[in-house]
PDB file of N, CA and C in Angstrom:
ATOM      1  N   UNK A   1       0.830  -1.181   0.000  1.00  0.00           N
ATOM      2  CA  UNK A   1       0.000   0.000   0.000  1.00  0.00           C
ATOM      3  C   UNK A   1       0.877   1.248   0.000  1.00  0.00           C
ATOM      4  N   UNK A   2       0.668   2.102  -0.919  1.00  0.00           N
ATOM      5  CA  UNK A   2       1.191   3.420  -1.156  1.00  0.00           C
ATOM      6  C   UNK A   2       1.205   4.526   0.091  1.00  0.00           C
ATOM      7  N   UNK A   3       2.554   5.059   1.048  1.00  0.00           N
ATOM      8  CA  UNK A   3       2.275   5.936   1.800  1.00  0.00           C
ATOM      9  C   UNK A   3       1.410   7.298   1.418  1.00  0.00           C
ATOM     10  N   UNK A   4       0.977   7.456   2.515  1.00  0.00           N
ATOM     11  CA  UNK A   4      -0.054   8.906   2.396  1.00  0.00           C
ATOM     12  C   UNK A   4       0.501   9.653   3.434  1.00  0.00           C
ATOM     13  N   UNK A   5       1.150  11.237   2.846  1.00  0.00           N
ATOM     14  CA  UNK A   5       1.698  12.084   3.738  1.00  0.00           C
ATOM     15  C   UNK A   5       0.916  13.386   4.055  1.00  0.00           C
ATOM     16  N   UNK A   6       0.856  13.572   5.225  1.00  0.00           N
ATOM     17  CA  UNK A   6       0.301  15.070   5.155  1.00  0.00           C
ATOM     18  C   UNK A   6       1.044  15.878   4.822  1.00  0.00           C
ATOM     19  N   UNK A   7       1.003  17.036   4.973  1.00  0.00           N
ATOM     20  CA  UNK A   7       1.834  18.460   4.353  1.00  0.00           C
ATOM     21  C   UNK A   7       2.883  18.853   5.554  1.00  0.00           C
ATOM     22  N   UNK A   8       2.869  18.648   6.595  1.00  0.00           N
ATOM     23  CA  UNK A   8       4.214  18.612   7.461  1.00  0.00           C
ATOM     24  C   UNK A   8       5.210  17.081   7.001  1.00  0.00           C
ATOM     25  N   UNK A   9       4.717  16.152   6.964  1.00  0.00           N
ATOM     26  CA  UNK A   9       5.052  15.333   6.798  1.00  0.00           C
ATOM     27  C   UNK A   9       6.314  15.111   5.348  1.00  0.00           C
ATOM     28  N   UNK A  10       5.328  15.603   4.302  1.00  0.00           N
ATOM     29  CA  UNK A  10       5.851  15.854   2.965  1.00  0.00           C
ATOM     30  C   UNK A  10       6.758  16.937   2.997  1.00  0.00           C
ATOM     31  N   UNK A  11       6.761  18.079   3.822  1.00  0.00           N
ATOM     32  CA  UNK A  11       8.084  18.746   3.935  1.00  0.00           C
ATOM     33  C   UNK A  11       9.185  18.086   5.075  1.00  0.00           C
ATOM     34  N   UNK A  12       8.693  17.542   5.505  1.00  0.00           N
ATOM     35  CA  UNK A  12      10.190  16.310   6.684  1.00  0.00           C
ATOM     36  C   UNK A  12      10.779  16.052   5.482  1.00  0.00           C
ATOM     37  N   UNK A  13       9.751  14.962   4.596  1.00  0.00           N
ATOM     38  CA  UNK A  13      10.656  14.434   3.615  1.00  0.00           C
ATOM     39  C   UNK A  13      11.121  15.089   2.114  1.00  0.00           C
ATOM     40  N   UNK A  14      10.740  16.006   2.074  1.00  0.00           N
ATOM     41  CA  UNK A  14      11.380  17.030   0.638  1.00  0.00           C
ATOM     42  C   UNK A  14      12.461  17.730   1.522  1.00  0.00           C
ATOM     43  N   UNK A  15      12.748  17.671   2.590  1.00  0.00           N
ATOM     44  CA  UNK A  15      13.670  18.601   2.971  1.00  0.00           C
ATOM     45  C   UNK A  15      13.156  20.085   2.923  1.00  0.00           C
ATOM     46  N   UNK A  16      12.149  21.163   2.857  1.00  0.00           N
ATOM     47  CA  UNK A  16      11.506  21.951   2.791  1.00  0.00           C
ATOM     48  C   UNK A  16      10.960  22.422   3.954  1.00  0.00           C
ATOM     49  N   UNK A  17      10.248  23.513   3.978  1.00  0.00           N
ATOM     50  CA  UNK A  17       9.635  24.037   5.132  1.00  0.00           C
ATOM     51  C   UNK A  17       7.947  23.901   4.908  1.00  0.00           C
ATOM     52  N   UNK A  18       7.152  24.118   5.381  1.00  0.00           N
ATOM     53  CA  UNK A  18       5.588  23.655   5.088  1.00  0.00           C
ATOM     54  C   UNK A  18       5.139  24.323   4.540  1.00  0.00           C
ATOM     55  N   UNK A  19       5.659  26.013   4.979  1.00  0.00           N
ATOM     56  CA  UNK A  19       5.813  27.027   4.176  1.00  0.00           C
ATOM     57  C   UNK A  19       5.601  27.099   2.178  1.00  0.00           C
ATOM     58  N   UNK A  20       6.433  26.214   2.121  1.00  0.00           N
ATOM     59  CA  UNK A  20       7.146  25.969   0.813  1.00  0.00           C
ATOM     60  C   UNK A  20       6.188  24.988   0.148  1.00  0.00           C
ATOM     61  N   UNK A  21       6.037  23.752   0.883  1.00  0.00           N
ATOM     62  CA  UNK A  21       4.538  23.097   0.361  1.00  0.00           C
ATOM     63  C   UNK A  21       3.628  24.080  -0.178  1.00  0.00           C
ATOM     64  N   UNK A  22       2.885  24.685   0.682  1.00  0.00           N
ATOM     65  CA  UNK A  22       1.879  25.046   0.524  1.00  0.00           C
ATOM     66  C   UNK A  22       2.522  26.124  -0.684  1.00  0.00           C
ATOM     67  N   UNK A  23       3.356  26.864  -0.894  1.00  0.00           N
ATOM     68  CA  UNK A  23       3.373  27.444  -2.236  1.00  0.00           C
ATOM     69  C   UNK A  23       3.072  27.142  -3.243  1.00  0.00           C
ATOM     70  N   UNK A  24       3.996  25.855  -3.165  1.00  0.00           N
ATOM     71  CA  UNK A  24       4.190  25.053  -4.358  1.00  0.00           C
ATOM     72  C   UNK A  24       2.672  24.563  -4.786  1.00  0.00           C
ATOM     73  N   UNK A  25       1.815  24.018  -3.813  1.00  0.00           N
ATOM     74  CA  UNK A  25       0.658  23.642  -3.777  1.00  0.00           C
ATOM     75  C   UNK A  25      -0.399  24.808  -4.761  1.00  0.00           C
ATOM     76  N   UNK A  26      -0.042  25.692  -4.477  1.00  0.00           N
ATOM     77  CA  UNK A  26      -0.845  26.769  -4.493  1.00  0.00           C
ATOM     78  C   UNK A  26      -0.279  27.010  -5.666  1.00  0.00           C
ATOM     79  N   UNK A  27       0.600  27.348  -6.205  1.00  0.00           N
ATOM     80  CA  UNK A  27       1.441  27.374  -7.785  1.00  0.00           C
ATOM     81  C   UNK A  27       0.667  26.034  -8.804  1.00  0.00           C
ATOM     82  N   UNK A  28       0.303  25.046  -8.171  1.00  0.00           N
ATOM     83  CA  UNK A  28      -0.260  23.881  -8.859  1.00  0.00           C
ATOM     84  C   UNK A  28       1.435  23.240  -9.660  1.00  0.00           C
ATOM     85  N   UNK A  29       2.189  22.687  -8.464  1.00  0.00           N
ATOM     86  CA  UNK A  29       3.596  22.698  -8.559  1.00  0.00           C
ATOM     87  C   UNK A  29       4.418  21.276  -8.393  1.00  0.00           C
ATOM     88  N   UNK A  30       3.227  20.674  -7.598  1.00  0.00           N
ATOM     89  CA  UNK A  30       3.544  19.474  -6.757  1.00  0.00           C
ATOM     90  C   UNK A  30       2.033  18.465  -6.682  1.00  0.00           C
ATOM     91  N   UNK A  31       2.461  17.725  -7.034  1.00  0.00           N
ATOM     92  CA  UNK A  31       1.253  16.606  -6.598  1.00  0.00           C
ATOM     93  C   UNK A  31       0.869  16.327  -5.343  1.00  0.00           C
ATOM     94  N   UNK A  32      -0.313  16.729  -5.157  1.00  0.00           N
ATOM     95  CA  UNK A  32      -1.165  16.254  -4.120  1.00  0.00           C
ATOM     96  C   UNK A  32      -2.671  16.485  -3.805  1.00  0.00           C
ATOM     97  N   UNK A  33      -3.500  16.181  -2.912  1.00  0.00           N
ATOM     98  CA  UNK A  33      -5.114  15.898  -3.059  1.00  0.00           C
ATOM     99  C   UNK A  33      -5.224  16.718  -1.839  1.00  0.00           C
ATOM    100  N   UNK A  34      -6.786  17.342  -1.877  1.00  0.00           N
ATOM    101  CA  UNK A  34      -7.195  17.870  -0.921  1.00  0.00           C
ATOM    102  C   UNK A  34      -7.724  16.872  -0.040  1.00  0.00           C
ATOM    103  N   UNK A  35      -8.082  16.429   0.877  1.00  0.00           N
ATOM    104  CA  UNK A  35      -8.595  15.565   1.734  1.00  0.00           C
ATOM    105  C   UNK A  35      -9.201  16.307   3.205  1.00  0.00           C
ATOM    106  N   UNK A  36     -11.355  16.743   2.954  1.00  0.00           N
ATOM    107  CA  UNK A  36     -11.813  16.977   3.976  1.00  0.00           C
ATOM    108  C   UNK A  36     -11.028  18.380   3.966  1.00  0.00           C
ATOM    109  N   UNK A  37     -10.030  18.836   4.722  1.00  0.00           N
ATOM    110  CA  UNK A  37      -9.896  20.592   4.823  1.00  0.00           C
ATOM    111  C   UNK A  37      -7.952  20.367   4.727  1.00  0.00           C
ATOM    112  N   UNK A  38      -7.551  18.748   4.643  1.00  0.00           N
ATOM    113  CA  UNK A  38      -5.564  18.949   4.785  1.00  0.00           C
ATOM    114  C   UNK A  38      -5.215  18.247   3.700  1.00  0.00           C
ATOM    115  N   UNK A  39      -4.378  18.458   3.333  1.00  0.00           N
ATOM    116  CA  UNK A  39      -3.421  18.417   1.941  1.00  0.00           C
ATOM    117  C   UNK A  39      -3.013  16.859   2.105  1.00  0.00           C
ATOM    118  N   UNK A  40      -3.103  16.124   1.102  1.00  0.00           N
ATOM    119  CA  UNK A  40      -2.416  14.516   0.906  1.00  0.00           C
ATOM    120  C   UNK A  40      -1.240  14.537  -0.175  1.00  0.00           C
ATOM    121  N   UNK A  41      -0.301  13.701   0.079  1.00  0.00           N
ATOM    122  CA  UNK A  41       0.733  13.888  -0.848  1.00  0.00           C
ATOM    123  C   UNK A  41       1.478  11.964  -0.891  1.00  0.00           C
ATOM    124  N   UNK A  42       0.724  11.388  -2.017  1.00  0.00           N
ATOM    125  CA  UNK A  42       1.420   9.914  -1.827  1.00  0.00           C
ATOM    126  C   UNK A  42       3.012   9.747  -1.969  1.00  0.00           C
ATOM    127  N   UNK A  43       3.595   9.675  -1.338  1.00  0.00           N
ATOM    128  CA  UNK A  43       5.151   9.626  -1.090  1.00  0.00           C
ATOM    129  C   UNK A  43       5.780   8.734  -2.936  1.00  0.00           C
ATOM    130  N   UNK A  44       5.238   7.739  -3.282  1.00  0.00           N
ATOM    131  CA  UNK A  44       5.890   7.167  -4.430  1.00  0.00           C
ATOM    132  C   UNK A  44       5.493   8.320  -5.450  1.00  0.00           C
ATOM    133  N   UNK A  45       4.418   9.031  -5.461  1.00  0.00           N
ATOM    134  CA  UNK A  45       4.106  10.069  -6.736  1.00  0.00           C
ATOM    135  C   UNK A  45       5.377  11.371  -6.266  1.00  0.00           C
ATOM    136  N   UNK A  46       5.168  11.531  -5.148  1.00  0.00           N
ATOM    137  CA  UNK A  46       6.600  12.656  -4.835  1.00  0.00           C
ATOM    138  C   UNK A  46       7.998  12.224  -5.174  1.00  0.00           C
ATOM    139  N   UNK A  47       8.192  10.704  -5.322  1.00  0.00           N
ATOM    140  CA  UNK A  47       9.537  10.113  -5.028  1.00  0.00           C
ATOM    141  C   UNK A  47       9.750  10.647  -7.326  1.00  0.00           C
ATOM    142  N   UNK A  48       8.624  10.363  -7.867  1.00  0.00           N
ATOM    143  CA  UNK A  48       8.610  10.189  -9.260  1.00  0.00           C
ATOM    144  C   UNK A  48       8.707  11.733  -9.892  1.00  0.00           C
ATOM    145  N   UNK A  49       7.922  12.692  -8.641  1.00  0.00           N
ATOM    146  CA  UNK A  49       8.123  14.798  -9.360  1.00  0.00           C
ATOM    147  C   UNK A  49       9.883  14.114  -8.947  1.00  0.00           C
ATOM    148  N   UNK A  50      10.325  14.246  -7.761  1.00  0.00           N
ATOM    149  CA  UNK A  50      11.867  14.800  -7.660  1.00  0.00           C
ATOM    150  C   UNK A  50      12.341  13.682  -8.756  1.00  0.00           C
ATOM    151  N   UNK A  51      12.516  13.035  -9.380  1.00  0.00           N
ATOM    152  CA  UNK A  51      13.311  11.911 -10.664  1.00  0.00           C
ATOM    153  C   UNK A  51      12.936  12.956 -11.343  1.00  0.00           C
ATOM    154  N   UNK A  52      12.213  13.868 -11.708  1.00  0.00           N
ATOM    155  CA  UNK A  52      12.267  15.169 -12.752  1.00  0.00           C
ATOM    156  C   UNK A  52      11.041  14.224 -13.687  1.00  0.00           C
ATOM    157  N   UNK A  53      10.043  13.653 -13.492  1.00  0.00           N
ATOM    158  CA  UNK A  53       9.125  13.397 -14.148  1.00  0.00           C
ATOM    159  C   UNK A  53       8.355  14.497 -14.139  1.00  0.00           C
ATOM    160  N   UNK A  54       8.246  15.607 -13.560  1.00  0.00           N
ATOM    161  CA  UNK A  54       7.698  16.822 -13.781  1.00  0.00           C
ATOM    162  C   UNK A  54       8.740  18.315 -13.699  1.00  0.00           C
ATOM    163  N   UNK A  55       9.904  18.064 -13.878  1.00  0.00           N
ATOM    164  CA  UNK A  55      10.970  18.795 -13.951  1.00  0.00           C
ATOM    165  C   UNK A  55      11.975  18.817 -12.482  1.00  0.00           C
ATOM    166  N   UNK A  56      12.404  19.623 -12.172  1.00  0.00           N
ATOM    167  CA  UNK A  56      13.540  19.730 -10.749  1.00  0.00           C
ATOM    168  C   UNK A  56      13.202  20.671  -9.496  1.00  0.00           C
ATOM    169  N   UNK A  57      13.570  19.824  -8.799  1.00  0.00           N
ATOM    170  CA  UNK A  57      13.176  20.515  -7.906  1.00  0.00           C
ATOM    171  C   UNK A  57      13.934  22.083  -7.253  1.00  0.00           C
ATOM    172  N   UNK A  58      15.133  22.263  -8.099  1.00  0.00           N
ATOM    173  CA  UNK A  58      14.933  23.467  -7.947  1.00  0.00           C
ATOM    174  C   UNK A  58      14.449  25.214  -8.937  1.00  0.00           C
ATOM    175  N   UNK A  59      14.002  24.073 -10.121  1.00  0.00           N
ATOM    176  CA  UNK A  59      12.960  24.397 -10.949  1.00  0.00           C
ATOM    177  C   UNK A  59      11.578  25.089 -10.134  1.00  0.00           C
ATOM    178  N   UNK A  60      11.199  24.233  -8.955  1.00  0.00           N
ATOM    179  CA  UNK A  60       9.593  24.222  -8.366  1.00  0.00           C
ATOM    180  C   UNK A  60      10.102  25.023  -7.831  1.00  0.00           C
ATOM    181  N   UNK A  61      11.552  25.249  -6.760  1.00  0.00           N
ATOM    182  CA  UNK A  61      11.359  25.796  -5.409  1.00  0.00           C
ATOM    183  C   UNK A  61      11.615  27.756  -5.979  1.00  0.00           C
ATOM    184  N   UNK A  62      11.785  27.641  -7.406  1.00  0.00           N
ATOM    185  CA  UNK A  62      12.141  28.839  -7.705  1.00  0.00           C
ATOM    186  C   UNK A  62      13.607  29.608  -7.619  1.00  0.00           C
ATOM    187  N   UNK A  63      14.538  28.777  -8.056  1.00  0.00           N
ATOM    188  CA  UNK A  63      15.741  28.816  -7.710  1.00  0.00           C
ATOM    189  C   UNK A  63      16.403  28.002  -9.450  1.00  0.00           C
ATOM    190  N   UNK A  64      17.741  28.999  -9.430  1.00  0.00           N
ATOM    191  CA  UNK A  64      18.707  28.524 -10.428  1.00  0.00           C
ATOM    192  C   UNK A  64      19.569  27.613  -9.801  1.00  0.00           C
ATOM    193  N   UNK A  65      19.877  26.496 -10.224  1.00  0.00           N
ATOM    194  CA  UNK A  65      20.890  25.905  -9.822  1.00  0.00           C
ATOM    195  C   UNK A  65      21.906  26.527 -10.230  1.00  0.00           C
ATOM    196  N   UNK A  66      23.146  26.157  -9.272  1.00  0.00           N
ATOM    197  CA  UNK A  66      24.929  27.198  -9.271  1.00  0.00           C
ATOM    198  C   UNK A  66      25.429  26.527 -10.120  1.00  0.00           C
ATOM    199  N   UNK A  67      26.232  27.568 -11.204  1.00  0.00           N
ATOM    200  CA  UNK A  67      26.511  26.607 -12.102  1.00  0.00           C
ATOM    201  C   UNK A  67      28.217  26.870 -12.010  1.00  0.00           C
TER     202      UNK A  67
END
């Protein structure tokens, strides 16, 4: 069975602040479901955005990578 993260949870594991979720969320940036009134985020669909199946993550976070 596929983990289900809440939105603190999903920033533990993006390394992020919750802050930053919810941007991204709000940008329509990051995969995840509304659920009742808190944010769901299945950990294997997050594991597949950061592999750059929807580009990089410092693409989302709004940042150039140093080149």
């Amino acid at each position: 069975m596929d983990e289900i993260l809440t939105a603190n949870e999903a920033a533990d594991y993006l390394k992020v602040t919750v802050r930053t979720i919810y941007r991204l969320i709000r940008e329509g940036k990051i995969p995840g479901c509304k659920v009742g009134g808190s944010w769901r985020f299945r950990r294997d669909i997050l594991d597949d955005w950061l592999a750059g199946s929807r580009g990089s993550l410092p693409e989302f976070l709004g940042k150039t990578p140093n080149r």
